[in-house]
C-alpha atoms as a PDB file:
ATOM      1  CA  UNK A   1      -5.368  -2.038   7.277  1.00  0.00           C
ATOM      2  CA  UNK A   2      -3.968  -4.069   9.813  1.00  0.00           C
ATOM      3  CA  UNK A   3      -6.291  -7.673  10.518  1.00  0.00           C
ATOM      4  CA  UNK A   4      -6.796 -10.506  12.548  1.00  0.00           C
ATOM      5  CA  UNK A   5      -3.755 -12.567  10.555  1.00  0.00           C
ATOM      6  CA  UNK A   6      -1.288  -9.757  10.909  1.00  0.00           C
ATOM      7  CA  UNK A   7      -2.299  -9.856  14.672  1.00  0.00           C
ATOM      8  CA  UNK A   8      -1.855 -13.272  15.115  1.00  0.00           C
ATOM      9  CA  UNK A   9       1.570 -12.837  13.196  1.00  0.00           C
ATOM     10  CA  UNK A  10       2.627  -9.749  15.161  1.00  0.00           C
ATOM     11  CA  UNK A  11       1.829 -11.751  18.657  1.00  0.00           C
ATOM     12  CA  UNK A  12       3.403 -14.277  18.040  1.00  0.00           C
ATOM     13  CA  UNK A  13       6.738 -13.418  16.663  1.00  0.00           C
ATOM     14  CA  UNK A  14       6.880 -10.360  19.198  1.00  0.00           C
ATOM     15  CA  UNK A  15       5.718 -12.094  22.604  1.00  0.00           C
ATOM     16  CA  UNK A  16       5.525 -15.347  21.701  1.00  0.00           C
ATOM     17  CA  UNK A  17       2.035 -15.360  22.460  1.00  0.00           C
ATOM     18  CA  UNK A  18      -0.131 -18.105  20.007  1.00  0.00           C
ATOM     19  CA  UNK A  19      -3.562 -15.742  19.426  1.00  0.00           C
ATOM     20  CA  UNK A  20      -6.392 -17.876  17.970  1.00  0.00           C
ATOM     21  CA  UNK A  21      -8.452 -15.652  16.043  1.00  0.00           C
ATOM     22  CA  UNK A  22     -11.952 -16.914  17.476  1.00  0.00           C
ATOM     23  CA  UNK A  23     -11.193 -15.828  20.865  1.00  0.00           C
ATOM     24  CA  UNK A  24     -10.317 -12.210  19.923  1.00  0.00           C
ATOM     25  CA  UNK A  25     -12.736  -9.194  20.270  1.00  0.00           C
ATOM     26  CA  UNK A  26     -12.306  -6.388  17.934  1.00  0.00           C
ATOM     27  CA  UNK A  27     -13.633  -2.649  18.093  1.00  0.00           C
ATOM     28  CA  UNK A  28     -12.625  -0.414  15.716  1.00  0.00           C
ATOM     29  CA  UNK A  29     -14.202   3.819  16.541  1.00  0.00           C
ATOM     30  CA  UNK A  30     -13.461   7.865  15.186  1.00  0.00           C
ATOM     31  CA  UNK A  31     -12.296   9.559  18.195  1.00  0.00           C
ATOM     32  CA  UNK A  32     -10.791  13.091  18.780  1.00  0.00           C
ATOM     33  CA  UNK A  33      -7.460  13.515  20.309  1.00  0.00           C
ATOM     34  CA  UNK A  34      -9.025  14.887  23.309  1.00  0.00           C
ATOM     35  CA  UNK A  35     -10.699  11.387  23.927  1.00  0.00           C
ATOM     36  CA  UNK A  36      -7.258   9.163  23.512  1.00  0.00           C
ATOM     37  CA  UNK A  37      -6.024   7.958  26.832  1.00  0.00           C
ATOM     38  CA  UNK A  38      -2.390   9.811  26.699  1.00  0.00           C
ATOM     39  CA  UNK A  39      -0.829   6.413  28.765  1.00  0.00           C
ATOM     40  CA  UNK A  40      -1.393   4.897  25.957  1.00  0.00           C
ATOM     41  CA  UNK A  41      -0.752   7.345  23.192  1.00  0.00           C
ATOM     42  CA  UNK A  42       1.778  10.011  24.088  1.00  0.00           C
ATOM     43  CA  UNK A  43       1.497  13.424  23.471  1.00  0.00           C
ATOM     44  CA  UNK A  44       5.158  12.867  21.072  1.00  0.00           C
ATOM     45  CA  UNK A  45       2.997  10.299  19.254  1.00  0.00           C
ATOM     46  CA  UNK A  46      -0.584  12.701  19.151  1.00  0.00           C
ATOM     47  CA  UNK A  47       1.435  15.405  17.513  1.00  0.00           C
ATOM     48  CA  UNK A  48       2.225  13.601  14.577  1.00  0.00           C
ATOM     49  CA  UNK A  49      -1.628  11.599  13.991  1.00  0.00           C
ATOM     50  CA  UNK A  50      -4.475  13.302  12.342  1.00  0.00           C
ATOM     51  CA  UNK A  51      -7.685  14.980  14.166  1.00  0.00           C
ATOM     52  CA  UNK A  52      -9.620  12.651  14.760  1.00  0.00           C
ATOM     53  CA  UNK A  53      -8.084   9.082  13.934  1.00  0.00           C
ATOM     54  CA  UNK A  54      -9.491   6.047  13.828  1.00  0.00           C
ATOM     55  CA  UNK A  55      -8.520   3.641  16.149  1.00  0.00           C
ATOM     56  CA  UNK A  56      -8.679  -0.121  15.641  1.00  0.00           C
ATOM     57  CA  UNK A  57      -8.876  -2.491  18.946  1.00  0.00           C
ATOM     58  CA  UNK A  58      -7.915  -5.976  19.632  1.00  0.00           C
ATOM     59  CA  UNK A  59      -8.711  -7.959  23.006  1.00  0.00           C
ATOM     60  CA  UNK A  60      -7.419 -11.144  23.858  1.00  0.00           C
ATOM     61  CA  UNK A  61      -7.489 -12.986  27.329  1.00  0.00           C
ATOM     62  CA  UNK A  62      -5.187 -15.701  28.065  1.00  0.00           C
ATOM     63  CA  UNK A  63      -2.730 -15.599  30.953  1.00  0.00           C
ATOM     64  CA  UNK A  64      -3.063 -12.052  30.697  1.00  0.00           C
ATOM     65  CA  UNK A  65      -4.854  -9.137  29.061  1.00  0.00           C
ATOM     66  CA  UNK A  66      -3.611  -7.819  25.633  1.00  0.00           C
ATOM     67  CA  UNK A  67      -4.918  -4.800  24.275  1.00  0.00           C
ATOM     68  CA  UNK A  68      -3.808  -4.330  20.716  1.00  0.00           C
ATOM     69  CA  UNK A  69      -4.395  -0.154  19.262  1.00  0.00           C
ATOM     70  CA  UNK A  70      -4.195   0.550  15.945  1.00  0.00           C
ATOM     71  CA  UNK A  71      -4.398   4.351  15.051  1.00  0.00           C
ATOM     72  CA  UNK A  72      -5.102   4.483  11.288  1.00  0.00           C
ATOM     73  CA  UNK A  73      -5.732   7.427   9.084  1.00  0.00           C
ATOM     74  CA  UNK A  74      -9.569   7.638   8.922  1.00  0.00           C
ATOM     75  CA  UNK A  75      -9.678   8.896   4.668  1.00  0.00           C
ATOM     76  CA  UNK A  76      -7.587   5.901   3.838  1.00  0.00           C
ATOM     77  CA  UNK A  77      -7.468   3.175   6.459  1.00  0.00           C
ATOM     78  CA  UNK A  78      -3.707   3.474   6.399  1.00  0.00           C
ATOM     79  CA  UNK A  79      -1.813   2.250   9.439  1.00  0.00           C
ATOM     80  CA  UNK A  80      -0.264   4.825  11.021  1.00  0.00           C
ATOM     81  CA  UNK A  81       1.227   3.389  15.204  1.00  0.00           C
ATOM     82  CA  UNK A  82       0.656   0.463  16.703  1.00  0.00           C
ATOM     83  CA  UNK A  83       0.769  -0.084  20.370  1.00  0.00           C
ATOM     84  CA  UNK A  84       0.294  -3.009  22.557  1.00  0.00           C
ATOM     85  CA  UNK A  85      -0.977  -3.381  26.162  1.00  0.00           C
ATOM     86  CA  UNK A  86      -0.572  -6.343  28.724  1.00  0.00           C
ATOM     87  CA  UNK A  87      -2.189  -6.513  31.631  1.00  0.00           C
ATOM     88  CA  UNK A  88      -3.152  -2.271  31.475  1.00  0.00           C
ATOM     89  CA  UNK A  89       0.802  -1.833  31.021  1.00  0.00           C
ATOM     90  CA  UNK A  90       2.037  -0.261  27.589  1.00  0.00           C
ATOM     91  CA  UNK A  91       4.920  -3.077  26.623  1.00  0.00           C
ATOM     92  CA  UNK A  92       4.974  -1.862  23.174  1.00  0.00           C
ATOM     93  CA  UNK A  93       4.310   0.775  20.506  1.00  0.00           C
ATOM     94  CA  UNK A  94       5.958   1.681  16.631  1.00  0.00           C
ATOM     95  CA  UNK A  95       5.257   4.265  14.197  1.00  0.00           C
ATOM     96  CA  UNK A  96       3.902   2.274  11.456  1.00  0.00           C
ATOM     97  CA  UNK A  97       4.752   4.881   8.843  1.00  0.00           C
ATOM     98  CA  UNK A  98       8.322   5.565  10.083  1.00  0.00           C
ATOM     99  CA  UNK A  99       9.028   1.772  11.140  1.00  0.00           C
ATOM    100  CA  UNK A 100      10.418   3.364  14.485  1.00  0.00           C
ATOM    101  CA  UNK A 101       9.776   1.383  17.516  1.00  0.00           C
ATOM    102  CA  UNK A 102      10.287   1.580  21.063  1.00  0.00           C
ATOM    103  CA  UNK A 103       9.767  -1.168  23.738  1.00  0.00           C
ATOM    104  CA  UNK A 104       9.342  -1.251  27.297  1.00  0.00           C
END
């Protein structure tokens, strides 16, 4: 499963961005494809999760918003795509099981 330290890694050594783990809100919820927002999964990505994923949030505030989504396999907890919002805008996303990633 993917957890507060590996965010505070990830955000750092990706954006630079020091996370301190007090000031981050964290939601994690079973939802159906039909309920994923498809800007920020796309339908490429949907295709290749299972119905219905889990989907682990992080929130932190600083200069800017950062939305953190997990999708994880809900049987096992395993990490499946990762994608990262600032400010509402997707700036980053990876298939966790392939290691593929794709900025911008």
């Amino acid at each position: 499963m993917f957890g507060i330290e590996q965010l505070i890694d990830f955000m750092k050594e990706e954006f630079g961005v020091a996370v301190e783990s007090n000031e981050v809100g964290e939601e994690t919820i079973l939802l159906n494809h039909e309920e994923l927002d498809e800007q920020i999964i796309s339908e490429d990505v949907l295709q290749i999760l299972p119905n219905p994923v889990l989907f682990q949030t992080y929130i932190y505030i600083e200069k800017s918003e950062w939305i953190i989504g997990i999708a994880l396999e809900a049987e096992t907890n395993n990490p499946l795509f990762l994608v990262c919002l600032k400010d509402e805008v997707r700036v980053f996303e990876k298939l966790l099981n392939e290691g593929e990633s794709k900025n911008g």
